[in-house]
PDB file of N, CA and C in Angstrom:
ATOM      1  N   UNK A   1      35.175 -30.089 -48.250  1.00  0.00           N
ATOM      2  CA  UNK A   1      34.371 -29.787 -47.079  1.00  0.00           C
ATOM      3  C   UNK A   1      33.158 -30.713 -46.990  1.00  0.00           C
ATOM      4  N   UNK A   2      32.160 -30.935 -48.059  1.00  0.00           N
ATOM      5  CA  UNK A   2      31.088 -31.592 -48.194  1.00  0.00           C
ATOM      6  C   UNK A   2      31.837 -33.119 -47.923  1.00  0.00           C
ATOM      7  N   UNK A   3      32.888 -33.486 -48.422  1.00  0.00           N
ATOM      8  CA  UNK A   3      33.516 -35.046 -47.754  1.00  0.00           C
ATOM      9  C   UNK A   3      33.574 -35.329 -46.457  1.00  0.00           C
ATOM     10  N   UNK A   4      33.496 -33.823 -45.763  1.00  0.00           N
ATOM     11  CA  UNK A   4      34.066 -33.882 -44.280  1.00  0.00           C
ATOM     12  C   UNK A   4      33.097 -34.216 -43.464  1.00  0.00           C
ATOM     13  N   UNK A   5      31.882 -33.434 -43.895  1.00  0.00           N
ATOM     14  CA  UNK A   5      30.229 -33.400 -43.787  1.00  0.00           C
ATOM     15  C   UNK A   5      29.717 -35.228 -43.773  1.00  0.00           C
ATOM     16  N   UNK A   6      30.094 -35.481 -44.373  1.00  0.00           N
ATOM     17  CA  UNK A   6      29.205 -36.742 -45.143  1.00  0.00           C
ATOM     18  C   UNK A   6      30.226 -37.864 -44.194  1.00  0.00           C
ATOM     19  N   UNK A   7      31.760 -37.853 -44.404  1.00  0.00           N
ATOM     20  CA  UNK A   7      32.225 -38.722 -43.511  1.00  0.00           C
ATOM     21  C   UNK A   7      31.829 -39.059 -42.243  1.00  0.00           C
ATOM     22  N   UNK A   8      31.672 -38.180 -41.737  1.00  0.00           N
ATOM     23  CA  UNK A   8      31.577 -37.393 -40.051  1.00  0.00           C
ATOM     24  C   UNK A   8      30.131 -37.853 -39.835  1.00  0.00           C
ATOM     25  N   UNK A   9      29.217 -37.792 -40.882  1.00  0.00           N
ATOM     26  CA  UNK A   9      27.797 -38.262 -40.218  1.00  0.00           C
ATOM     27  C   UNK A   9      27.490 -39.596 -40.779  1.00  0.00           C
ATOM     28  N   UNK A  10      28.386 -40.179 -41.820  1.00  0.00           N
ATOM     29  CA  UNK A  10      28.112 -41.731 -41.792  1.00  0.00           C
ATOM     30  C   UNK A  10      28.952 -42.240 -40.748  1.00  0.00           C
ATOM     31  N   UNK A  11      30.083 -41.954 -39.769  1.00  0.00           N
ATOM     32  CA  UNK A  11      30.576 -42.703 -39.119  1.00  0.00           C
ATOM     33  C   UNK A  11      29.960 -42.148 -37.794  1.00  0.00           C
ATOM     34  N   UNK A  12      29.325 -41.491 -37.337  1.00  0.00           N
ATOM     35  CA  UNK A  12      28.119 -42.025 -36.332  1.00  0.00           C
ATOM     36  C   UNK A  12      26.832 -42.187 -36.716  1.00  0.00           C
ATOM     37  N   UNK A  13      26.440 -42.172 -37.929  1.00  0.00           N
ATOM     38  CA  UNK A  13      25.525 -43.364 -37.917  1.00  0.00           C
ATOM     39  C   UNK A  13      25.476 -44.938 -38.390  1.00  0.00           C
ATOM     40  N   UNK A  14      26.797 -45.233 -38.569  1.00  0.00           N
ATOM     41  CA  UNK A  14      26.991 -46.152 -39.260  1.00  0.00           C
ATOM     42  C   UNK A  14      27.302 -47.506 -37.951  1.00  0.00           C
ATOM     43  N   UNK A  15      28.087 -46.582 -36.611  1.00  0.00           N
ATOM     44  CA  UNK A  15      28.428 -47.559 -35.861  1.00  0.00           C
ATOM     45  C   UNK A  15      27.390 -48.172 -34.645  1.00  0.00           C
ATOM     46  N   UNK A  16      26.536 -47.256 -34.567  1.00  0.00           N
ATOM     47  CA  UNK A  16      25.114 -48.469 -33.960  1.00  0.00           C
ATOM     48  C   UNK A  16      24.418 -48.953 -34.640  1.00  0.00           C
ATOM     49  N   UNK A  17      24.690 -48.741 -35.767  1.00  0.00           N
ATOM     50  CA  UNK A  17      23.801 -49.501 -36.951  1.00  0.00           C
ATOM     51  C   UNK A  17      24.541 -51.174 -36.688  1.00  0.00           C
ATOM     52  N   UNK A  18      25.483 -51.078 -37.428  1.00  0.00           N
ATOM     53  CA  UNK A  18      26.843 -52.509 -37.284  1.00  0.00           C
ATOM     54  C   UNK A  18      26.738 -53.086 -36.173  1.00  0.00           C
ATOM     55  N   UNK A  19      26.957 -52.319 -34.858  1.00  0.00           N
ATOM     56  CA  UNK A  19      27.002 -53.001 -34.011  1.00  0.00           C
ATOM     57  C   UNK A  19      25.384 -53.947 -33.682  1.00  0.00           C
ATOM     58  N   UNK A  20      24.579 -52.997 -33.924  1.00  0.00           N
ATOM     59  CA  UNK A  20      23.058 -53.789 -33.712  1.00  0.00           C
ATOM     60  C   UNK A  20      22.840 -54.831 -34.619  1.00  0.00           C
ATOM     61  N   UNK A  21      23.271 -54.632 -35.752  1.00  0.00           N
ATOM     62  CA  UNK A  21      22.893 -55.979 -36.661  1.00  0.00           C
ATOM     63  C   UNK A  21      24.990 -57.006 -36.480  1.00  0.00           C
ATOM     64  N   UNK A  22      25.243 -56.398 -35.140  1.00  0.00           N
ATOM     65  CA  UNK A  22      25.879 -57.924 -35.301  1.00  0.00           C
ATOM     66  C   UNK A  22      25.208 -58.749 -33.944  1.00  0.00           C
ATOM     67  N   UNK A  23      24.575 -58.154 -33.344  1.00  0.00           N
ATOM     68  CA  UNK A  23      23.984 -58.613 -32.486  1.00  0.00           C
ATOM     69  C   UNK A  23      23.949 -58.092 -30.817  1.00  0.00           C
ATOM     70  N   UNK A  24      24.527 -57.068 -30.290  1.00  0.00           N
ATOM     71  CA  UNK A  24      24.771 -56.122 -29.451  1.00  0.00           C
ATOM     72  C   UNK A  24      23.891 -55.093 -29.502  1.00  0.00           C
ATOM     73  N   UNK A  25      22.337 -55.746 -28.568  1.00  0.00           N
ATOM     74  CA  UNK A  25      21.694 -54.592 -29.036  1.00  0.00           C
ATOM     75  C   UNK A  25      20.640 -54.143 -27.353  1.00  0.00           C
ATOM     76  N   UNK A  26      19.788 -53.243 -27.179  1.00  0.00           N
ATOM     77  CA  UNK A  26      19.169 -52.847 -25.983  1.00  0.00           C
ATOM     78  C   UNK A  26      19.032 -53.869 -25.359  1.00  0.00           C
ATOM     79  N   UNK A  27      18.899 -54.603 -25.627  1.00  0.00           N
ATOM     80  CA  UNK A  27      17.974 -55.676 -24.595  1.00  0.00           C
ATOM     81  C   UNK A  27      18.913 -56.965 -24.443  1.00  0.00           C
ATOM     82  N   UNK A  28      20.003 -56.723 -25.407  1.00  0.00           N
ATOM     83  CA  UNK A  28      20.948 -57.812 -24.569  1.00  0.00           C
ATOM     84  C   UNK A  28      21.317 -57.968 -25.849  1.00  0.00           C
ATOM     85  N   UNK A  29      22.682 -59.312 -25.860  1.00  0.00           N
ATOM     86  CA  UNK A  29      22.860 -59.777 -26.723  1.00  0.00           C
ATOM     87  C   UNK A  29      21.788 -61.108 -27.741  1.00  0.00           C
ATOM     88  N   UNK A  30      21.987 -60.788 -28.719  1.00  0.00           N
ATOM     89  CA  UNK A  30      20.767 -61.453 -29.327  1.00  0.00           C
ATOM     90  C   UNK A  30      21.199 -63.235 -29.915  1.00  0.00           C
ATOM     91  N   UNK A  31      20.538 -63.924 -29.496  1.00  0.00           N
ATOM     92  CA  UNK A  31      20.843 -65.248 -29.635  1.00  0.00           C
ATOM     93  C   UNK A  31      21.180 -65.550 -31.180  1.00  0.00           C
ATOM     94  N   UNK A  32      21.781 -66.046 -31.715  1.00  0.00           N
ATOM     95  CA  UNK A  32      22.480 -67.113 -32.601  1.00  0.00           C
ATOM     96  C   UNK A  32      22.970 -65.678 -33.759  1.00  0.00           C
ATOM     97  N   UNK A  33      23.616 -64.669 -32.538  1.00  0.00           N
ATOM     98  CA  UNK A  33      24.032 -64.058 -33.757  1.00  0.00           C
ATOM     99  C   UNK A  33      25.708 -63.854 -33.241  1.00  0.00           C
ATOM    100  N   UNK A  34      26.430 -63.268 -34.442  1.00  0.00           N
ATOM    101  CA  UNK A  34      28.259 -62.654 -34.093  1.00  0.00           C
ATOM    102  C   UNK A  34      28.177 -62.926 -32.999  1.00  0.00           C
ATOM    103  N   UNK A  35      27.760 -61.733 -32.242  1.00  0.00           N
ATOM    104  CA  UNK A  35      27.938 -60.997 -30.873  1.00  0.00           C
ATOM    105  C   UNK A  35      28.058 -61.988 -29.963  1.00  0.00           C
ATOM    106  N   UNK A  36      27.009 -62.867 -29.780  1.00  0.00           N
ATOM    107  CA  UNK A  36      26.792 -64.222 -29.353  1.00  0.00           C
ATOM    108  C   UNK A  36      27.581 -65.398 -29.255  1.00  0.00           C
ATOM    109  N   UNK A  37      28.285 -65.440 -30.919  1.00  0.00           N
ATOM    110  CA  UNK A  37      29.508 -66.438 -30.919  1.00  0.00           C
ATOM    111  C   UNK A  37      30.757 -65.480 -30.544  1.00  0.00           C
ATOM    112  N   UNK A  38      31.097 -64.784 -30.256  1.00  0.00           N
ATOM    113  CA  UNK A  38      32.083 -63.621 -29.679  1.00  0.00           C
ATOM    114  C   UNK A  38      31.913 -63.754 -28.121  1.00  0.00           C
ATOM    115  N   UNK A  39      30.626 -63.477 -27.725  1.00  0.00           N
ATOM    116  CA  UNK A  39      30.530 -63.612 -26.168  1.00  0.00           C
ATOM    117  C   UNK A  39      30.782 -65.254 -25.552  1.00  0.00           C
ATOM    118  N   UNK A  40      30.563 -66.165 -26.614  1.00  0.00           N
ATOM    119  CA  UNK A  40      30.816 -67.339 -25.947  1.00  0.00           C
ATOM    120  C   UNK A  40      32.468 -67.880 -26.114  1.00  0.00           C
ATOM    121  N   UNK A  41      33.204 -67.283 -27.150  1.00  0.00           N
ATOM    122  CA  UNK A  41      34.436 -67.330 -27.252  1.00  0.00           C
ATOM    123  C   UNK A  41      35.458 -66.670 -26.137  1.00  0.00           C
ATOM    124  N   UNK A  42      34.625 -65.690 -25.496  1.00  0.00           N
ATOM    125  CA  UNK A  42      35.063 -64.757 -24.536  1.00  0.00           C
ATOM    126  C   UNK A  42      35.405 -65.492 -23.344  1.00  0.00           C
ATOM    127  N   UNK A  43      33.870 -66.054 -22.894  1.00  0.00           N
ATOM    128  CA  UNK A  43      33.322 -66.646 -21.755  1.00  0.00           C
ATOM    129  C   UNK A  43      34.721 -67.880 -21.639  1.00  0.00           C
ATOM    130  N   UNK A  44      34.768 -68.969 -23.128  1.00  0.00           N
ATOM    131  CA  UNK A  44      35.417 -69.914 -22.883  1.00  0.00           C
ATOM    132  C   UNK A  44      37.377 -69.610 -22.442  1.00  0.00           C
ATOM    133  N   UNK A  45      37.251 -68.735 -23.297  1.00  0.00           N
ATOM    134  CA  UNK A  45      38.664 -68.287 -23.123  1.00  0.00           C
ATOM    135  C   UNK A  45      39.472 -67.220 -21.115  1.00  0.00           C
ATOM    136  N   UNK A  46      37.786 -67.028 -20.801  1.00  0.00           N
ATOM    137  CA  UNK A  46      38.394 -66.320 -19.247  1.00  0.00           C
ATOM    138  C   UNK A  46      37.952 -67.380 -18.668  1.00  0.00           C
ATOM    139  N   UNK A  47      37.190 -68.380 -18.533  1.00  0.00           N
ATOM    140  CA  UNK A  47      37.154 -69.975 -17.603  1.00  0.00           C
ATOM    141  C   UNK A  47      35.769 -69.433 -17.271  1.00  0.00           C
ATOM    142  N   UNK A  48      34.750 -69.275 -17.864  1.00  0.00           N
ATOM    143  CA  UNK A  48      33.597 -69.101 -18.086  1.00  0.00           C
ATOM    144  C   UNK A  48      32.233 -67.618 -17.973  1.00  0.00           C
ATOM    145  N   UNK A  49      33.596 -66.508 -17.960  1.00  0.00           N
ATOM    146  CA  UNK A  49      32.969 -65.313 -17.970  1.00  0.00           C
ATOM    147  C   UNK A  49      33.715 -64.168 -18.600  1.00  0.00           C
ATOM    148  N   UNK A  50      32.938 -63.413 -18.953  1.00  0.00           N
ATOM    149  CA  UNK A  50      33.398 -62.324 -20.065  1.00  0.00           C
ATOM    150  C   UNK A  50      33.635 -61.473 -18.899  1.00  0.00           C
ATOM    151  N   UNK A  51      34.948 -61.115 -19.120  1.00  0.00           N
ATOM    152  CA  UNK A  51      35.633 -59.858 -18.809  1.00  0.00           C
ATOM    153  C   UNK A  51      35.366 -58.525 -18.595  1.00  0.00           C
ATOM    154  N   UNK A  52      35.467 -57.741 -17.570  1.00  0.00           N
ATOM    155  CA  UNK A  52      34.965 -56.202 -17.719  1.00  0.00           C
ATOM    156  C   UNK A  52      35.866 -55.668 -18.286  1.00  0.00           C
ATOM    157  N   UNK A  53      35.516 -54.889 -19.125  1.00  0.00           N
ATOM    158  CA  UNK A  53      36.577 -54.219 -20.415  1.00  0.00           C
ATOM    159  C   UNK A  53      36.644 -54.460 -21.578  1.00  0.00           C
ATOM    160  N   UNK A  54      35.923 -55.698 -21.500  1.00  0.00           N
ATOM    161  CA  UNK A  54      36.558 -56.728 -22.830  1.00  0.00           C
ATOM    162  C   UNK A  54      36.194 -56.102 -24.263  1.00  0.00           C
ATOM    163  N   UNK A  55      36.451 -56.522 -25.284  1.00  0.00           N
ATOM    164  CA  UNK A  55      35.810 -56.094 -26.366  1.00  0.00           C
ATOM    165  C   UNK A  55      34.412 -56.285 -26.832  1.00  0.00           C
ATOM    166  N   UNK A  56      33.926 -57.865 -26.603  1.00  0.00           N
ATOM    167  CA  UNK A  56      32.533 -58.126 -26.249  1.00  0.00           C
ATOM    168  C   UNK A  56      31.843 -57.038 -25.412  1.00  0.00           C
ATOM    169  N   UNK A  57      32.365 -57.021 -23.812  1.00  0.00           N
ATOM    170  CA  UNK A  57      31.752 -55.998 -22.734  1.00  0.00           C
ATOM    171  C   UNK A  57      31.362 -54.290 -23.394  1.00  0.00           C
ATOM    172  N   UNK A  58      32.546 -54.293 -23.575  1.00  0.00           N
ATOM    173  CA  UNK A  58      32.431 -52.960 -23.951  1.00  0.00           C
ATOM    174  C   UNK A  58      31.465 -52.691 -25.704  1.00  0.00           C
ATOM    175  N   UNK A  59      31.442 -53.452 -26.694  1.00  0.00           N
ATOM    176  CA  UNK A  59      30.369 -53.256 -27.500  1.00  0.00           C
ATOM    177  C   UNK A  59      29.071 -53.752 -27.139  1.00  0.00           C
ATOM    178  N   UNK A  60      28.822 -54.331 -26.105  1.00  0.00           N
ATOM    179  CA  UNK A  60      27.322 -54.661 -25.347  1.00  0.00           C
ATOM    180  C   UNK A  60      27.260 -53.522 -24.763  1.00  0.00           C
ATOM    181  N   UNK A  61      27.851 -52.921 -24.205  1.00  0.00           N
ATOM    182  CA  UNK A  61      27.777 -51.610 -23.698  1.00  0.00           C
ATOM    183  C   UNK A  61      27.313 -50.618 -24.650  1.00  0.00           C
ATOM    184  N   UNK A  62      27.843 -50.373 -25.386  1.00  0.00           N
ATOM    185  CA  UNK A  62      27.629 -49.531 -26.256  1.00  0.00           C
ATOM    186  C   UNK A  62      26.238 -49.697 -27.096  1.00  0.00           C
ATOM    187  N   UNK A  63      26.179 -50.859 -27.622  1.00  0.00           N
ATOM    188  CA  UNK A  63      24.901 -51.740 -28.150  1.00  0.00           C
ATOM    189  C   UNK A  63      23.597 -51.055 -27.181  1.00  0.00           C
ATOM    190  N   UNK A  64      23.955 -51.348 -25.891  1.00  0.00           N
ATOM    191  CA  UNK A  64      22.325 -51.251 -24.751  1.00  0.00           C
ATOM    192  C   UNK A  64      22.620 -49.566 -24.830  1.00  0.00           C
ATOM    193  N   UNK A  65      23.520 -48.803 -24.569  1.00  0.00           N
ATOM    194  CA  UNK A  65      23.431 -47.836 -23.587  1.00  0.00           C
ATOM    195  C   UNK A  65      24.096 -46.077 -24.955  1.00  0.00           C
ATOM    196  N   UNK A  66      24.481 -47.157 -26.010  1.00  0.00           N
ATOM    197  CA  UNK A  66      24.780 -45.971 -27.315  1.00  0.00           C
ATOM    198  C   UNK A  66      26.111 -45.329 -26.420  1.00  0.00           C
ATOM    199  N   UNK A  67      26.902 -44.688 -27.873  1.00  0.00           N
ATOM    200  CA  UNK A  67      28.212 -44.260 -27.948  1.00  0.00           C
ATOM    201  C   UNK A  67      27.985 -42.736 -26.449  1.00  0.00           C
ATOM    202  N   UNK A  68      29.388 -42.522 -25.883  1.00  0.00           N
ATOM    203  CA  UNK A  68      28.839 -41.529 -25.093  1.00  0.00           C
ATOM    204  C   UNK A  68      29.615 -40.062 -25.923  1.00  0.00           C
ATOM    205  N   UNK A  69      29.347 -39.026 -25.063  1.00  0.00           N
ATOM    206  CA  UNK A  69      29.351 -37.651 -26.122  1.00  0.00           C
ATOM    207  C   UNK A  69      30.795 -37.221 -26.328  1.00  0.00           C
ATOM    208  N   UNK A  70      31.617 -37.884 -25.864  1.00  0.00           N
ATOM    209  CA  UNK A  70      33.036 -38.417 -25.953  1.00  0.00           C
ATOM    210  C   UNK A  70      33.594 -38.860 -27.390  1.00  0.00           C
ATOM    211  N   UNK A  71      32.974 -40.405 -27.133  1.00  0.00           N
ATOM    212  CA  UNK A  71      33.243 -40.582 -28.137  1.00  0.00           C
ATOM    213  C   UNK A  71      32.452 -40.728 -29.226  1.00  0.00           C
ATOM    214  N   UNK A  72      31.470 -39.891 -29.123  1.00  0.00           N
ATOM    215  CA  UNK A  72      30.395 -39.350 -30.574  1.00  0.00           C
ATOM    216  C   UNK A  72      31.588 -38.289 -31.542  1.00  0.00           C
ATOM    217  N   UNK A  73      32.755 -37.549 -30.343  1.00  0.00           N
ATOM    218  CA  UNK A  73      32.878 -36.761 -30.767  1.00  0.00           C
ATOM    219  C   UNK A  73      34.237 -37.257 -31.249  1.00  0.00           C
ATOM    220  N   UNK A  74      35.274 -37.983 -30.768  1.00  0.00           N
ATOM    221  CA  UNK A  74      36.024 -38.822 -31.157  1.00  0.00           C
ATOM    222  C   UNK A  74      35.959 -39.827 -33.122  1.00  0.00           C
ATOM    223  N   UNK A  75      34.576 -40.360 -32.605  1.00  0.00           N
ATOM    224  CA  UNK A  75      34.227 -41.250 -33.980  1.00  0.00           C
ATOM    225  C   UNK A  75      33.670 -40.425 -35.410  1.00  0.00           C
ATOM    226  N   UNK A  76      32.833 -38.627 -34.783  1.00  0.00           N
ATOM    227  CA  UNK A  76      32.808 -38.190 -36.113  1.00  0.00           C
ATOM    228  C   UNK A  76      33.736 -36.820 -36.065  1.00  0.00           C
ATOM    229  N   UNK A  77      35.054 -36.735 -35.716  1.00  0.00           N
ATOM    230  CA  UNK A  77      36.178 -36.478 -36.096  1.00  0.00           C
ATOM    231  C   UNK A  77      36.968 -37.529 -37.124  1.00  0.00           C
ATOM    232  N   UNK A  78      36.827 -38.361 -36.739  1.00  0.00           N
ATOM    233  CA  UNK A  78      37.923 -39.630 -37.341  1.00  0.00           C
ATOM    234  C   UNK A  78      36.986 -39.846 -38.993  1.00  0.00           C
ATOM    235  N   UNK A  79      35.772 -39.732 -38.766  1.00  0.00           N
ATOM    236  CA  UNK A  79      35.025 -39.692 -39.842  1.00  0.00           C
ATOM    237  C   UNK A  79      35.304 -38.546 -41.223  1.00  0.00           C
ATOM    238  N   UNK A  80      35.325 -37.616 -40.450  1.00  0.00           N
ATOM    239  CA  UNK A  80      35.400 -35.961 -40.909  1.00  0.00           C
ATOM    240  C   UNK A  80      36.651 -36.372 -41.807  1.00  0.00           C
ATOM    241  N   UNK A  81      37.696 -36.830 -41.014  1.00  0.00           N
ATOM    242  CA  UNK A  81      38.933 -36.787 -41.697  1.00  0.00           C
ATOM    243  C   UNK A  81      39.010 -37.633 -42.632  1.00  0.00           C
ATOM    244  N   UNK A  82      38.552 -38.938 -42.452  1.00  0.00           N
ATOM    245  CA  UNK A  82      38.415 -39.939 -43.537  1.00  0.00           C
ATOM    246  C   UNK A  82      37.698 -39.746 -44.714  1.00  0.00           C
ATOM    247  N   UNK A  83      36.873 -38.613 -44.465  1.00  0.00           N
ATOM    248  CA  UNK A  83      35.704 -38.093 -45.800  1.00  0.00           C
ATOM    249  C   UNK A  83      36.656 -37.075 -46.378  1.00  0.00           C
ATOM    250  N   UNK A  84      37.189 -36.355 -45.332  1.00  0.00           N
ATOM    251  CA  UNK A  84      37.967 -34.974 -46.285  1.00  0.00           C
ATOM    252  C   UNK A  84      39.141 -35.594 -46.892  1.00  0.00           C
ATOM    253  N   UNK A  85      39.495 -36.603 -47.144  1.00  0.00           N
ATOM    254  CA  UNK A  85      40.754 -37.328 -47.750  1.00  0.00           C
ATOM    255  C   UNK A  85      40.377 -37.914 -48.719  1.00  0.00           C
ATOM    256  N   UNK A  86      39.044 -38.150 -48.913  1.00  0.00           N
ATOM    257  CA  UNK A  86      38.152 -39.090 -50.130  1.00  0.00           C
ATOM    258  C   UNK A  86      37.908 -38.228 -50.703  1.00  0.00           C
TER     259      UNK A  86
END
């Protein structure tokens, strides 16, 4: 039970943590970081703009605007279970 506890609250706090230090964060993406070489890989690969949906888009999203109560509840389920198996 205490695995389930502990999974469940490191995997929402663990994933705006990651995502902010890869560079996906409030105020935009942050220059010369991941996120940055990801968004420009994006850009080059759609003929000079990132995609709505994309994987970039959608963790800038998440980065500025945080996980929604969806999938807060989605990510510390998946957590829960991954702790109660450890």
């Amino acid at each position: 039970m205490l695995g389930a506890v502990i999974g469940g609250v490191l995997a929402l706090t663990a994933a705006p943590v990651a995502l902010s230090a890869m560079g996906f964060t409030g105020a935009g993406i942050a220059a010369s970081s991941i996120a940055a070489k990801m968004m420009s890989a994006s850009a080059i690969a759609n003929g000079g703009g990132v995609a709505a949906g994309s994987l970039v888009a959608t963790f800038q999203s998440v980065g500025a605007a945080g996980l929604s109560t969806s999938s807060n509840i989605i990510l510390g389920t998946a957590g829960a279970i991954l702790g109660a198996l450890f």
